[in-house]
Protein backbone atom coordinates (compact mmCIF):
# COMPACT_ATOMS: atom_id res chain seq x y z
CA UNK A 1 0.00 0.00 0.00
CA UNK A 2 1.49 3.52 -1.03
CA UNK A 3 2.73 6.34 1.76
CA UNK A 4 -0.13 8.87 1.52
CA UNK A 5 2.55 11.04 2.83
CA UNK A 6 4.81 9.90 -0.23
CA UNK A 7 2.43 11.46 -2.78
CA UNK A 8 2.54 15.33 -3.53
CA UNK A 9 0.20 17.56 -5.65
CA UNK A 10 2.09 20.18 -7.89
CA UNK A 11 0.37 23.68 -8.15
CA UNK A 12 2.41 25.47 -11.74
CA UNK A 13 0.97 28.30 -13.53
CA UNK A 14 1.35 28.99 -17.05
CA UNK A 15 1.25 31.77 -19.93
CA UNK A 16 -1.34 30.01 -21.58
CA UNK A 17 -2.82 26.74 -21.97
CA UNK A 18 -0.47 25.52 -24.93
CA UNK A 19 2.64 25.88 -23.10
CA UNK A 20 0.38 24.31 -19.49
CA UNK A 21 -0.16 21.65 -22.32
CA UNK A 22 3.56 21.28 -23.95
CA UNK A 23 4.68 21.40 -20.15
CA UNK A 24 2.04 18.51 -18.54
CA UNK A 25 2.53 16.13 -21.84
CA UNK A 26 6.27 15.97 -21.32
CA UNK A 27 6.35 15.04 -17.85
CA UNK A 28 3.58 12.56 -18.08
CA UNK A 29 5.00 11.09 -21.01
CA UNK A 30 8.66 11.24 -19.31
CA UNK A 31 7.10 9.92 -16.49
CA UNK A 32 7.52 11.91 -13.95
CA UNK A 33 4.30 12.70 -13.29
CA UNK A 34 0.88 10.38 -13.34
CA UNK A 35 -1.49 12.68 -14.67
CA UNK A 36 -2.65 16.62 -14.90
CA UNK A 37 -5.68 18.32 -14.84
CA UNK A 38 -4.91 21.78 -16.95
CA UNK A 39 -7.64 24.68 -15.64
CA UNK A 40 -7.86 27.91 -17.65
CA UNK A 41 -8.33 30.97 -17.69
CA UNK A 42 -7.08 31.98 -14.43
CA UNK A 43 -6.32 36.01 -13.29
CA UNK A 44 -3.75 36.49 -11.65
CA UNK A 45 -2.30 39.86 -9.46
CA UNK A 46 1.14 39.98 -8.35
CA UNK A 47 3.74 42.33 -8.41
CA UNK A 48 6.69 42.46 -10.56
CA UNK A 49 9.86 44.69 -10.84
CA UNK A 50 8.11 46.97 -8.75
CA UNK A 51 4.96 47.20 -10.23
CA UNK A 52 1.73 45.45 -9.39
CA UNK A 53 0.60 43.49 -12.71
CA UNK A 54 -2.54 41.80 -14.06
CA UNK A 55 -2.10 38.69 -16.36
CA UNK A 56 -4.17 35.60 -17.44
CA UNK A 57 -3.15 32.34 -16.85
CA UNK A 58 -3.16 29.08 -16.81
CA UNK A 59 -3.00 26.89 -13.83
CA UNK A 60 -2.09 22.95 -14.17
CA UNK A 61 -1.85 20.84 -11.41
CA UNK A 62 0.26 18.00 -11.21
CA UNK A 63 0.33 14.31 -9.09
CA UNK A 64 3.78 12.45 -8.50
CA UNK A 65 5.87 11.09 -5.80
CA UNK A 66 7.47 12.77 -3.16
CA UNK A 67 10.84 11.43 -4.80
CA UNK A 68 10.04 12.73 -8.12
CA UNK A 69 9.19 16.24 -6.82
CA UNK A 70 12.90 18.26 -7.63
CA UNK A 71 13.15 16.44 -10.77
CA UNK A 72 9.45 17.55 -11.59
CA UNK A 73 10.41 20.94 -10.80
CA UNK A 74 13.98 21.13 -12.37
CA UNK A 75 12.39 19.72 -15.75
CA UNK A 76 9.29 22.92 -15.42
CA UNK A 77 11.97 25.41 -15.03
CA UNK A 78 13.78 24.11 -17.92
CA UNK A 79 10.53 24.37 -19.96
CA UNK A 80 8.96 27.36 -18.94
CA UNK A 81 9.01 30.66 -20.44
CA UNK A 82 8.81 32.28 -17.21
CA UNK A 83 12.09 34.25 -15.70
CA UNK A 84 10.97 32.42 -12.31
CA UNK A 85 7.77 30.18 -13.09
CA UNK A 86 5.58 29.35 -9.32
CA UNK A 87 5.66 26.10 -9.00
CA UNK A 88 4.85 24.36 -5.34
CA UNK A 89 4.25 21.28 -4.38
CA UNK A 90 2.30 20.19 -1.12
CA UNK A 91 1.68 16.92 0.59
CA UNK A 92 -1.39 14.75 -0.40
CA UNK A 93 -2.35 13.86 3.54
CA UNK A 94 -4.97 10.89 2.38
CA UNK A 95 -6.94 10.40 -0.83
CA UNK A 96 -8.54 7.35 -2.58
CA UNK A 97 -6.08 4.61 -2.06
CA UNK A 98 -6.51 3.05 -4.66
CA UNK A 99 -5.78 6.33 -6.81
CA UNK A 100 -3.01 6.93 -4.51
CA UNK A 101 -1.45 3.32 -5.84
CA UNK A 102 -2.09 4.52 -9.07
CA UNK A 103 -0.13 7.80 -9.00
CA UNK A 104 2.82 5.38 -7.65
CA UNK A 105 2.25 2.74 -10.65
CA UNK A 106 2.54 6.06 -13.33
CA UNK A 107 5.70 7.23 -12.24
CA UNK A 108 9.01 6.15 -12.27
């Protein structure tokens, strides 16, 4: 039976949903992630350089293990068109177990 504890959910925003999409295929099909779910459009406020900014986005959200989580996020970095792209990962505390399993079966 998997570690509950040993399964993380990936919040990553995107400039729109092709790149969310480009991003999410390559790490499911490199397997380092099980699955995405890709929800657009999303408005985000934050401030930049100094200046407080308004900009749609897209938000993906990612399932993997624990172990797979700097990889994950090494691999978005090296993808993303963002100067410094939010990407954070939090513990999934319990869940379906059986989807749980599943998560650990889709990722190497």
């Amino acid at each position: 039976m998997a570690d509950p504890i040993a399964t993380k959910l990936l919040y990553v925003t995107a400039g729109s949903p092709e790149e969310a999409t480009k991003i999410a295929t390559t790490l499911v099909e490199q397997k380092l992630v099980a699955c995405a779910n890709i929800l657009a459009p999303a408005t985000s406020i934050y401030c930049w350089e100094g200046s407080i900014e308004t900009a749609t986005e897209t938000v993906f959200v990612l399932k993997t293990k624990a172990g797979l989580v700097d990889q994950t996020i090494a691999k978005i970095t090296d993808l993303h068109s963002y100067d410094c792209p939010a990407v954070v990962a939090l513990d999934i505390q319990t869940g379906n177990q059986e989807f749980l399993n599943w998560i650990n079966s889709n990722t190497k």
